[in-house]
PDB file of N, CA and C in Angstrom:
ATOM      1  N   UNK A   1      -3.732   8.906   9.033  1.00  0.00           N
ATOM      2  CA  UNK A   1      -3.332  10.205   8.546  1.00  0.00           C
ATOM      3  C   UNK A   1      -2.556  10.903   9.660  1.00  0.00           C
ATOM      4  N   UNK A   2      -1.247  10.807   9.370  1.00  0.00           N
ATOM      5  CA  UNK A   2      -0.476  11.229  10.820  1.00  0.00           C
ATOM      6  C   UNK A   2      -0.145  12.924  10.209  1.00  0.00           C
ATOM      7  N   UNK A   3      -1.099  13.746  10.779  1.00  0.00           N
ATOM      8  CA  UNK A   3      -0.941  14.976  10.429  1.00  0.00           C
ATOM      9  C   UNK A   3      -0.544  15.780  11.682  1.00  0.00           C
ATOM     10  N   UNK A   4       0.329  17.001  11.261  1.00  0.00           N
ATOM     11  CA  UNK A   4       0.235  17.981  13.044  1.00  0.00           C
ATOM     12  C   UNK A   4      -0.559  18.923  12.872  1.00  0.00           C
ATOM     13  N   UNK A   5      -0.653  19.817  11.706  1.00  0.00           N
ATOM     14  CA  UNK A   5      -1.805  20.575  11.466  1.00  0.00           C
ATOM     15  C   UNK A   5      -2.400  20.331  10.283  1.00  0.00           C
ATOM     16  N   UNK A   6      -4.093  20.514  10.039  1.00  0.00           N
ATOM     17  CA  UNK A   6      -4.788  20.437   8.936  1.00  0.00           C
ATOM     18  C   UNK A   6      -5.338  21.596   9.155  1.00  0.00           C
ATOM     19  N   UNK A   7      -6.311  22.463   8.008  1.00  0.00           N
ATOM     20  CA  UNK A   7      -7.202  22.988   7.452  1.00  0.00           C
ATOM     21  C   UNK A   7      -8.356  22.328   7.130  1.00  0.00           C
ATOM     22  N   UNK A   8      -8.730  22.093   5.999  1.00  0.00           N
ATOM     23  CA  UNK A   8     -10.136  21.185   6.098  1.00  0.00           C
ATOM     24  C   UNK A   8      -9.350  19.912   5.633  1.00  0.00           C
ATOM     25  N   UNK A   9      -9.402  18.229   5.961  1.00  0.00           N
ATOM     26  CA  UNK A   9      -8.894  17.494   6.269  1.00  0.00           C
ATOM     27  C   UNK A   9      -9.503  16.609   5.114  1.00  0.00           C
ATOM     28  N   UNK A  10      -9.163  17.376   3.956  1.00  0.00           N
ATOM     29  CA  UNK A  10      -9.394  16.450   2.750  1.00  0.00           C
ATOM     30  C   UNK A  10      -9.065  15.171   2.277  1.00  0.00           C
ATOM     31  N   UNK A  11      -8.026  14.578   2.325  1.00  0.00           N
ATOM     32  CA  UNK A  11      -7.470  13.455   2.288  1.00  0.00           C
ATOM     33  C   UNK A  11      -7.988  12.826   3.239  1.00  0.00           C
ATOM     34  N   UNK A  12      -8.470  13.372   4.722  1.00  0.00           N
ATOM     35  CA  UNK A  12      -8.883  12.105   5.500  1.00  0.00           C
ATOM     36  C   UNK A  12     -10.722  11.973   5.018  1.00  0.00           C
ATOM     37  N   UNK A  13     -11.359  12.775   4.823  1.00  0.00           N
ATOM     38  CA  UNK A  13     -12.400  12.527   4.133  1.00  0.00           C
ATOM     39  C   UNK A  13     -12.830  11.837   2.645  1.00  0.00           C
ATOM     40  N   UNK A  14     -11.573  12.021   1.982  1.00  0.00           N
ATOM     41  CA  UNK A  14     -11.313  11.227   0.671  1.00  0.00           C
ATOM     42  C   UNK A  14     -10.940   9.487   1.021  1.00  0.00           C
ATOM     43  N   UNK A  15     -10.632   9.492   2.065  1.00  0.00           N
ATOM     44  CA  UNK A  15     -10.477   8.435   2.463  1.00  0.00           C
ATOM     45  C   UNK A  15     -11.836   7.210   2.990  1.00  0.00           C
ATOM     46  N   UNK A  16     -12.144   8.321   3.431  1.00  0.00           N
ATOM     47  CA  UNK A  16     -13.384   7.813   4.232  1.00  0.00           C
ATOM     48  C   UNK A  16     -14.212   7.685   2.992  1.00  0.00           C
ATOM     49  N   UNK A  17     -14.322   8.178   2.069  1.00  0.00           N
ATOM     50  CA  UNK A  17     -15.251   7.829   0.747  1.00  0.00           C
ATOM     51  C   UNK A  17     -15.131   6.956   0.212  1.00  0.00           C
ATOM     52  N   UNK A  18     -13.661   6.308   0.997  1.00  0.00           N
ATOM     53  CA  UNK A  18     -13.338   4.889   0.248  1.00  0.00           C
ATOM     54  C   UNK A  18     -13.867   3.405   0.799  1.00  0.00           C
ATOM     55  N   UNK A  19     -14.282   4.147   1.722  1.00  0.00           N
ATOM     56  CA  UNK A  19     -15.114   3.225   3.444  1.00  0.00           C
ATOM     57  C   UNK A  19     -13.974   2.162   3.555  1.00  0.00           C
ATOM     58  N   UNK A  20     -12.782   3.148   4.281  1.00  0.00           N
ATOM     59  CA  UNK A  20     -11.733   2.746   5.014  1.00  0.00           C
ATOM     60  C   UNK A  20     -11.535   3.324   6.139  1.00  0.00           C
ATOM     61  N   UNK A  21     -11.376   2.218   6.996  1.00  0.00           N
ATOM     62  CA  UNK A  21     -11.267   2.753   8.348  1.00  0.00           C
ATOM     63  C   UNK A  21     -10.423   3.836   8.737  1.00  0.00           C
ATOM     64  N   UNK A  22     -10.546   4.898   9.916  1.00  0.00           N
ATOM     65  CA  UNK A  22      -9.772   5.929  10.266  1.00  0.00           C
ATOM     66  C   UNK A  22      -8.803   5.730  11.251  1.00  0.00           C
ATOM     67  N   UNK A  23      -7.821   6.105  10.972  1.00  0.00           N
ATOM     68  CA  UNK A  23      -6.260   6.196  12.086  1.00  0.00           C
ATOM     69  C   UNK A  23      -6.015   7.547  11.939  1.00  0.00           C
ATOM     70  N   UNK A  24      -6.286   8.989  12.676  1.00  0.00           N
ATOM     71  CA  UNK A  24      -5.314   9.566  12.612  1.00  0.00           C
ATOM     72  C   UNK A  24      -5.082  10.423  13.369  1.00  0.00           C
ATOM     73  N   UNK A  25      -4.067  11.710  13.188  1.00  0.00           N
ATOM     74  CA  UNK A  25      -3.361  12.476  14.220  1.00  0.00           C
ATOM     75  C   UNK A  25      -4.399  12.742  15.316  1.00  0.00           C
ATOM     76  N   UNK A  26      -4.671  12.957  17.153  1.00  0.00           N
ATOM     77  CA  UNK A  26      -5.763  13.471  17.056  1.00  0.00           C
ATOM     78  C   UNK A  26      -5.954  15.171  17.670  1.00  0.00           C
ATOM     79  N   UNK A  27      -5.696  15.863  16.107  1.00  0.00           N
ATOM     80  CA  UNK A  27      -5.425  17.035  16.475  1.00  0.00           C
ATOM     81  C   UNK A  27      -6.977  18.058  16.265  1.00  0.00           C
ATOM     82  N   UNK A  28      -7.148  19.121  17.102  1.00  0.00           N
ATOM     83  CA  UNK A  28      -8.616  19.870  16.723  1.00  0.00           C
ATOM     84  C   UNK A  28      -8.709  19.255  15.350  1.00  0.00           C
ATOM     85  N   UNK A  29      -8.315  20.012  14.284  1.00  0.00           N
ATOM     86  CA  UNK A  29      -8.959  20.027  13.060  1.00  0.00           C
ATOM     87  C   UNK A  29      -9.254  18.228  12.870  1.00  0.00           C
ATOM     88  N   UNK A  30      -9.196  17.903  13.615  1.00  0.00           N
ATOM     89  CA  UNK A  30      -9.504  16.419  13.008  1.00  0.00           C
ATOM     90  C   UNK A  30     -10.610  15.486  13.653  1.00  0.00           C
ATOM     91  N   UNK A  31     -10.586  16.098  15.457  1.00  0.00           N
ATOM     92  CA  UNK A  31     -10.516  15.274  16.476  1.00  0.00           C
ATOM     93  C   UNK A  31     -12.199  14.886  16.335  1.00  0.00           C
ATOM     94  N   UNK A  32     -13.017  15.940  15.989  1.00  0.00           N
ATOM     95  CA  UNK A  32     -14.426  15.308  15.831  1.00  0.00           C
ATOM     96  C   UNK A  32     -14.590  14.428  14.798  1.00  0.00           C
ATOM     97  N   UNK A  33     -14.067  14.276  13.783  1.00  0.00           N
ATOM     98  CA  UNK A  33     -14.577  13.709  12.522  1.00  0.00           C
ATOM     99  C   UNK A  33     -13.970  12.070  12.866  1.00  0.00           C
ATOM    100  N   UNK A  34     -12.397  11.886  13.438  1.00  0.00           N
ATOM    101  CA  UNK A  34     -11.934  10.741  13.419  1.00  0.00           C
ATOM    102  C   UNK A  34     -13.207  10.465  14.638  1.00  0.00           C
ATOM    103  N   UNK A  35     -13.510  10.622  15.614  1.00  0.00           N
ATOM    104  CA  UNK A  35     -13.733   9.765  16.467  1.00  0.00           C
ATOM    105  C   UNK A  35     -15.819   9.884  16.198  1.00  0.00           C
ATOM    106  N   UNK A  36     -16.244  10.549  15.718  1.00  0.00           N
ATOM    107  CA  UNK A  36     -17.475  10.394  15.331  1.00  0.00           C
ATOM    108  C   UNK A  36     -18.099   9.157  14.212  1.00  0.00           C
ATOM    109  N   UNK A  37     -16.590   9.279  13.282  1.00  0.00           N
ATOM    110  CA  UNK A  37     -16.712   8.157  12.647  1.00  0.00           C
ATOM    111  C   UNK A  37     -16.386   6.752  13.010  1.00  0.00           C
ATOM    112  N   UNK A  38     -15.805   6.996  14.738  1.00  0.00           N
ATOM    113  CA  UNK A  38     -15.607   5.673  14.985  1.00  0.00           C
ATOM    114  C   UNK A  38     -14.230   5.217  14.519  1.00  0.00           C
ATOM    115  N   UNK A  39     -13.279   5.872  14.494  1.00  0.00           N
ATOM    116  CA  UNK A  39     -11.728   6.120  13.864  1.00  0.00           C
ATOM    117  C   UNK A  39     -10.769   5.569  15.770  1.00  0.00           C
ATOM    118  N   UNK A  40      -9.664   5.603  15.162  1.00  0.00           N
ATOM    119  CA  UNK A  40      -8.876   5.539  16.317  1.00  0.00           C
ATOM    120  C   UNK A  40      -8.326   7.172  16.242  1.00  0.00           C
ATOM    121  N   UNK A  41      -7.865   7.995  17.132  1.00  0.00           N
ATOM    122  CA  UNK A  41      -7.288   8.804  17.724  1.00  0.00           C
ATOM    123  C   UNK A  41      -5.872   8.742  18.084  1.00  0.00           C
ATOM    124  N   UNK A  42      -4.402   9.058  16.993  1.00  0.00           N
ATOM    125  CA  UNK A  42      -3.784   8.422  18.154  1.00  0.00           C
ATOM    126  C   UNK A  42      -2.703  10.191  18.435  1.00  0.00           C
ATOM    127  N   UNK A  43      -2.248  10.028  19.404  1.00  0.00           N
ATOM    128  CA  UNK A  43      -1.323  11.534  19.618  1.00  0.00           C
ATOM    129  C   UNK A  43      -0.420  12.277  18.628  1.00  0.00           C
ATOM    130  N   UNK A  44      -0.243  13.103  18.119  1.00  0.00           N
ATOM    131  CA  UNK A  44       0.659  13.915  17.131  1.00  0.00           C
ATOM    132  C   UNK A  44       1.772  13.346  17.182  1.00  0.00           C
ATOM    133  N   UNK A  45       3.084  12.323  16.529  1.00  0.00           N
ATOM    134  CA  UNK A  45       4.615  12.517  16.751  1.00  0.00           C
ATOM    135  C   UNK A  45       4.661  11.161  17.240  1.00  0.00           C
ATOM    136  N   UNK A  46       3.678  10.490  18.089  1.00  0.00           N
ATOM    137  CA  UNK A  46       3.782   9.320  18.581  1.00  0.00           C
ATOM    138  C   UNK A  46       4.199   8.036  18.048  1.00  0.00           C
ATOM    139  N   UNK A  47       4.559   7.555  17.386  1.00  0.00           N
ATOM    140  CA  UNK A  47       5.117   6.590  16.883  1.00  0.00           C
ATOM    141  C   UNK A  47       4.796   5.205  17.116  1.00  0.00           C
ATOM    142  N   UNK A  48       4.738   4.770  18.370  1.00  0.00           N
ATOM    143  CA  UNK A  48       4.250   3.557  18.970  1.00  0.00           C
ATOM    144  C   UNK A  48       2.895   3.668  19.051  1.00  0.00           C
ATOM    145  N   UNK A  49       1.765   4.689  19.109  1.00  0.00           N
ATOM    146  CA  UNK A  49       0.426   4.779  19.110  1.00  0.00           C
ATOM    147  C   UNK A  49      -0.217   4.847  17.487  1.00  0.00           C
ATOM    148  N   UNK A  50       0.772   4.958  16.633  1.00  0.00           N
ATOM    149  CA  UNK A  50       0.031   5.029  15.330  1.00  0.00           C
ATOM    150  C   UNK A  50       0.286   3.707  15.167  1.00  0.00           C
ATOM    151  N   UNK A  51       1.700   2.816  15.017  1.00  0.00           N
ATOM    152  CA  UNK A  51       1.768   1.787  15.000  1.00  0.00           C
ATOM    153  C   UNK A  51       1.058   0.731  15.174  1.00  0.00           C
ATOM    154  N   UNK A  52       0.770   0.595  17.308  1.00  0.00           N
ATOM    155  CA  UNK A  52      -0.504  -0.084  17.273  1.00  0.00           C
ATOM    156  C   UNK A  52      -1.479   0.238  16.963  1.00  0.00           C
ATOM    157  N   UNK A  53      -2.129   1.144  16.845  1.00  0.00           N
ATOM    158  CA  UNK A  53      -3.373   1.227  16.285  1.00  0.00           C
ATOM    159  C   UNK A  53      -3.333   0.877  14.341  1.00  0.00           C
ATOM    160  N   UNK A  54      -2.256   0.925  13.772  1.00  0.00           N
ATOM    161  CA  UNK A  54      -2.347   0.249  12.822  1.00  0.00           C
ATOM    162  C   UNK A  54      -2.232  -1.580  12.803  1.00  0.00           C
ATOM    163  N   UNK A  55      -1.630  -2.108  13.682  1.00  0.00           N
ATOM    164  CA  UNK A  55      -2.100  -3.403  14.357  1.00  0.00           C
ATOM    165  C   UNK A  55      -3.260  -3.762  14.474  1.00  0.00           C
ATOM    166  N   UNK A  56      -3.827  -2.861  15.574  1.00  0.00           N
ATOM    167  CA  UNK A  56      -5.188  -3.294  15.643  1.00  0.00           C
ATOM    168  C   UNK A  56      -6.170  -3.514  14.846  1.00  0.00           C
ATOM    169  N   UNK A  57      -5.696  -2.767  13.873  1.00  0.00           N
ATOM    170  CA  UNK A  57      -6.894  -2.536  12.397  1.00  0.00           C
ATOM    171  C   UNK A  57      -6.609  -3.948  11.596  1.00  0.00           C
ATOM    172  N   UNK A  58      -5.147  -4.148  11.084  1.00  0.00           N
ATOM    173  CA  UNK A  58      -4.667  -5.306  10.434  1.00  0.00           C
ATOM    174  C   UNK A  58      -4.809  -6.476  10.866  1.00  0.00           C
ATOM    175  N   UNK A  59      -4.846  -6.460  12.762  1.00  0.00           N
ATOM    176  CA  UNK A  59      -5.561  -7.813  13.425  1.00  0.00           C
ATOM    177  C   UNK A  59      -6.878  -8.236  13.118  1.00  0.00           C
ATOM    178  N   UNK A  60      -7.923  -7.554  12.931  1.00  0.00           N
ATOM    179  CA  UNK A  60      -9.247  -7.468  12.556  1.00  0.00           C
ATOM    180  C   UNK A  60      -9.255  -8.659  11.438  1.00  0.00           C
ATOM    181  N   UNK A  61     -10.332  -9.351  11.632  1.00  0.00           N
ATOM    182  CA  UNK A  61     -10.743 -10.023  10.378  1.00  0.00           C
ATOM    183  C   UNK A  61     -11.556  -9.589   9.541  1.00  0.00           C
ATOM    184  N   UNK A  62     -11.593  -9.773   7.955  1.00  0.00           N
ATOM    185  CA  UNK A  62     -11.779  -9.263   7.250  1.00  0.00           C
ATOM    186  C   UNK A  62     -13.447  -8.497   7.349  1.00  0.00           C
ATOM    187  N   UNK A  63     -14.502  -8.889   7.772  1.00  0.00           N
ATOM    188  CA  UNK A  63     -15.518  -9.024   8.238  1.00  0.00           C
ATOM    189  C   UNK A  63     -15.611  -7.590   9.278  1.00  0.00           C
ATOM    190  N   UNK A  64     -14.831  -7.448   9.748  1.00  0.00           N
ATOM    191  CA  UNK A  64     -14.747  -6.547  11.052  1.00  0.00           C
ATOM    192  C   UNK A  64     -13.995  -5.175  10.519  1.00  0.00           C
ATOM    193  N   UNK A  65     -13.371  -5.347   9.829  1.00  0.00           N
ATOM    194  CA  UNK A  65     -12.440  -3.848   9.162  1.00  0.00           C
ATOM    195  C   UNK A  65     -13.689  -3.782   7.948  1.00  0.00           C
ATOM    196  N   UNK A  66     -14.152  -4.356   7.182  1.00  0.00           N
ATOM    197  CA  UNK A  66     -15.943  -4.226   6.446  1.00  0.00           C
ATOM    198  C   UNK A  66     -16.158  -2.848   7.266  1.00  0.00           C
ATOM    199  N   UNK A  67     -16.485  -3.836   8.259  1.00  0.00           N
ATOM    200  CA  UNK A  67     -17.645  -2.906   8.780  1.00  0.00           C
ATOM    201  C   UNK A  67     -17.203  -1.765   9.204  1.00  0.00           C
ATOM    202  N   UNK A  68     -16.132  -1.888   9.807  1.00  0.00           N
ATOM    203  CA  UNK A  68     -15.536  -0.043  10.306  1.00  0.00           C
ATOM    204  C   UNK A  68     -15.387   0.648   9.089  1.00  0.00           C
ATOM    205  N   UNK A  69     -14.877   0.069   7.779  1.00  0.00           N
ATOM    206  CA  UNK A  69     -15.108   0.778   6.540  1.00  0.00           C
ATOM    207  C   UNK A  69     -16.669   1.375   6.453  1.00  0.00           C
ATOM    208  N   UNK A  70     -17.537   0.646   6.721  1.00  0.00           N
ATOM    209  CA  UNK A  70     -19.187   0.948   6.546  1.00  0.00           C
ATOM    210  C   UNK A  70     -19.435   2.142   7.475  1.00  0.00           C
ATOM    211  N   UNK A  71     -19.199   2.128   8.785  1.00  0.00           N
ATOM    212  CA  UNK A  71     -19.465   2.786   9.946  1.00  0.00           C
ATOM    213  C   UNK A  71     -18.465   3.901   9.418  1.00  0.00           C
ATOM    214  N   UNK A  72     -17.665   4.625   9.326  1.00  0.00           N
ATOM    215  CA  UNK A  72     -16.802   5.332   7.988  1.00  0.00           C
ATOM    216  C   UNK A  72     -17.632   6.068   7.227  1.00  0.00           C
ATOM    217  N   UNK A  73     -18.154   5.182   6.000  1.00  0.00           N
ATOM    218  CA  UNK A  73     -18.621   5.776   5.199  1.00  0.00           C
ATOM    219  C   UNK A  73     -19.570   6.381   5.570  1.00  0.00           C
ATOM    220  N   UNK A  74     -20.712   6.068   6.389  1.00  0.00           N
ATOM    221  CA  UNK A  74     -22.386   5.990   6.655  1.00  0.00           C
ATOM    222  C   UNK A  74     -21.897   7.679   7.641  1.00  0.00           C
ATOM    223  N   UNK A  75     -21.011   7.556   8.375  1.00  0.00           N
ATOM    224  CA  UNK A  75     -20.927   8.685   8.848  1.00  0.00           C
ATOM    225  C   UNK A  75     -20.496   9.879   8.213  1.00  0.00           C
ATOM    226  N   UNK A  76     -19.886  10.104   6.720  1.00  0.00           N
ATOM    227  CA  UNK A  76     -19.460  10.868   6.125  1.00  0.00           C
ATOM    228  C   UNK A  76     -20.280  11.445   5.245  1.00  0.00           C
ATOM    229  N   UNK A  77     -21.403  10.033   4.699  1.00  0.00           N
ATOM    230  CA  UNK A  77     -22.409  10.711   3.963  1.00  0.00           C
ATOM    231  C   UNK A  77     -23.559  11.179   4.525  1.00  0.00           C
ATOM    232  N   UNK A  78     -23.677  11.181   6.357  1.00  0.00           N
ATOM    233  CA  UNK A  78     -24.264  11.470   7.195  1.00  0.00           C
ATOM    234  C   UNK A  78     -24.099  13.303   7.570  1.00  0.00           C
ATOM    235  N   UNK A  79     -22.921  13.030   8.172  1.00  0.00           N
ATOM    236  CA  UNK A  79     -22.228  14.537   8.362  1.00  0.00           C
ATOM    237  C   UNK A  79     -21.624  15.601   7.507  1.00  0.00           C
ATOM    238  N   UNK A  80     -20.738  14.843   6.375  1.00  0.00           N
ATOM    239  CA  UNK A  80     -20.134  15.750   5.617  1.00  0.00           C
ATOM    240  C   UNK A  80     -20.579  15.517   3.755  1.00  0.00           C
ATOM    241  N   UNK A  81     -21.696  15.581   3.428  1.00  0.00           N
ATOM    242  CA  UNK A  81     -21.850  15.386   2.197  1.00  0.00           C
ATOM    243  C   UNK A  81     -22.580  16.764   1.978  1.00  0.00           C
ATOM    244  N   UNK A  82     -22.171  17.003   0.336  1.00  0.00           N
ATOM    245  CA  UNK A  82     -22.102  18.075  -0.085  1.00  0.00           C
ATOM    246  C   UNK A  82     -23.354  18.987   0.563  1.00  0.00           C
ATOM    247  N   UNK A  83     -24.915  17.734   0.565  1.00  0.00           N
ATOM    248  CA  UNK A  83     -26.047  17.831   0.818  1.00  0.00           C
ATOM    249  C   UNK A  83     -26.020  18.805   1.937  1.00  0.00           C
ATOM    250  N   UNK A  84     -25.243  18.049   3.137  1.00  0.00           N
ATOM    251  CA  UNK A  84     -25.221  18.408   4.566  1.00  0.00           C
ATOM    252  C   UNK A  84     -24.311  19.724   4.481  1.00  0.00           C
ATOM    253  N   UNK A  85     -23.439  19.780   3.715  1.00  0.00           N
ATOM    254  CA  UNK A  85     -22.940  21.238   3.958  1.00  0.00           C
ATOM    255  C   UNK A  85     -23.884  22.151   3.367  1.00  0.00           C
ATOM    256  N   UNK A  86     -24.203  21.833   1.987  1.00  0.00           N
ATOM    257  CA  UNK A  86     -25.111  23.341   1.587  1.00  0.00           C
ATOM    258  C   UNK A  86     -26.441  23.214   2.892  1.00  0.00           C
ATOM    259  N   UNK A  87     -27.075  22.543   3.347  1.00  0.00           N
ATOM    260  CA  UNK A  87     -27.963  22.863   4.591  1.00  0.00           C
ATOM    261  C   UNK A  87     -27.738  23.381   5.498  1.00  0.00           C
ATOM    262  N   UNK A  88     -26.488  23.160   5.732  1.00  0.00           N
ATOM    263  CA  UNK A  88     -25.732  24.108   7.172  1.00  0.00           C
ATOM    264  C   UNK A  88     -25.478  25.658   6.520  1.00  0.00           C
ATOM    265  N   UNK A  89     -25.122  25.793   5.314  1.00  0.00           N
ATOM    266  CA  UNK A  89     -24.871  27.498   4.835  1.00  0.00           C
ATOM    267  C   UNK A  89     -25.548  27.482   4.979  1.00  0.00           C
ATOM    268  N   UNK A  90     -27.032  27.311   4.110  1.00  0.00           N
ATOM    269  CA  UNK A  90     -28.184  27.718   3.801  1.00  0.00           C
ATOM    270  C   UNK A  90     -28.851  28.497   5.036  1.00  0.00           C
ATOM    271  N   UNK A  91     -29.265  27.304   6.351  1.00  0.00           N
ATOM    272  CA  UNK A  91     -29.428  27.586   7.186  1.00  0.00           C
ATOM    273  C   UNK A  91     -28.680  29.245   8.266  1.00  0.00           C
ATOM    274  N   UNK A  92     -27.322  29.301   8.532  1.00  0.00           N
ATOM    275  CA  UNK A  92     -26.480  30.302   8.096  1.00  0.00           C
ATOM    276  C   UNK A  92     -26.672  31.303   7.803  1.00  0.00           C
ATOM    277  N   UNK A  93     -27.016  31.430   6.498  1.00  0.00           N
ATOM    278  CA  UNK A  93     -27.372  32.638   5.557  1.00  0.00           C
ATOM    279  C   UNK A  93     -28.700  32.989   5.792  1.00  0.00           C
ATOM    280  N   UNK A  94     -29.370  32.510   6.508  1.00  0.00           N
ATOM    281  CA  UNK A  94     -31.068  32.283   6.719  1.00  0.00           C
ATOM    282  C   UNK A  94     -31.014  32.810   8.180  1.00  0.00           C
ATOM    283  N   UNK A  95     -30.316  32.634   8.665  1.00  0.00           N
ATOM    284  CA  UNK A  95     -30.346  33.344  10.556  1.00  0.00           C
ATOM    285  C   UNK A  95     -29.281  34.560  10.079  1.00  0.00           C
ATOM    286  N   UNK A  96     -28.811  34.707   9.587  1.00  0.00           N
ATOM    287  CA  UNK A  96     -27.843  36.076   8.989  1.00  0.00           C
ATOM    288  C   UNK A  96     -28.994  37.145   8.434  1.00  0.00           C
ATOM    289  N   UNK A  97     -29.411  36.689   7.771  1.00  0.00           N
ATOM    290  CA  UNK A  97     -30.533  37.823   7.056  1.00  0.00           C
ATOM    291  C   UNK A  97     -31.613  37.665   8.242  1.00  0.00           C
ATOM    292  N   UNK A  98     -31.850  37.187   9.176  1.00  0.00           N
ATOM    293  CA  UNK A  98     -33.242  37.209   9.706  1.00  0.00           C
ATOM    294  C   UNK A  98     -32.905  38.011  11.141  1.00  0.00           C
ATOM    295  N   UNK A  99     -31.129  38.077  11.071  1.00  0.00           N
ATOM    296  CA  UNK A  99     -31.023  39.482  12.249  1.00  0.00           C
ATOM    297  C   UNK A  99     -30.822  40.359  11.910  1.00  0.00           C
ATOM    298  N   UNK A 100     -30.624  40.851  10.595  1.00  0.00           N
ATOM    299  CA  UNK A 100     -30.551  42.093  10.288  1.00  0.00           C
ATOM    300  C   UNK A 100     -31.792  42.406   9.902  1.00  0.00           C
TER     301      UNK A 100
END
């Protein structure tokens, strides 16, 4: 996902639901999620760093891009599932009312 700026980084999380490995820009809005999931990182504009790192993925045998698909997914339904967000408001809204 060669992005320069995102907002919430839907497409790269739609992606990851597909438990496909991560390549992308590595800009704030992105930079925890690609590399927590175990993604490559490569610089904004760079050209030769998205490239190889799309190499590297396509070198992989089939067995090995699996699993970064798995390691992908396991982290998305780990960190970002609907579950895990309403717990984080919840929580939120629960230290919000408990200082006032």
């Amino acid at each position: 996902m060669p992005s320069l700026k995102e907002g919430l980084p839907l497409a790269l999380l739609e992606g990851m639901s597909g438990h496909l490995p991560v390549i992308a820009s590595d800009i704030p809005e992105m930079r925890d999620i690609i590399l927590g999931a175990g993604g490559i990182a490569v610089p904004p504009k760079d050209i030769a760093s998205l490239t190889q790192a799309l190499k590297d993925y396509l070198s992989l045998e089939t067995a090995s891009l699996n699993a970064k698909g798995e390691q992908v997914y396991n982290y998305l339904v780990k960190n970002h599932s609907i579950e895990a967000y309403r717990s984080a408001y919840n929580k939120l809204i629960d230290s919000l009312l408990k200082a006032r």
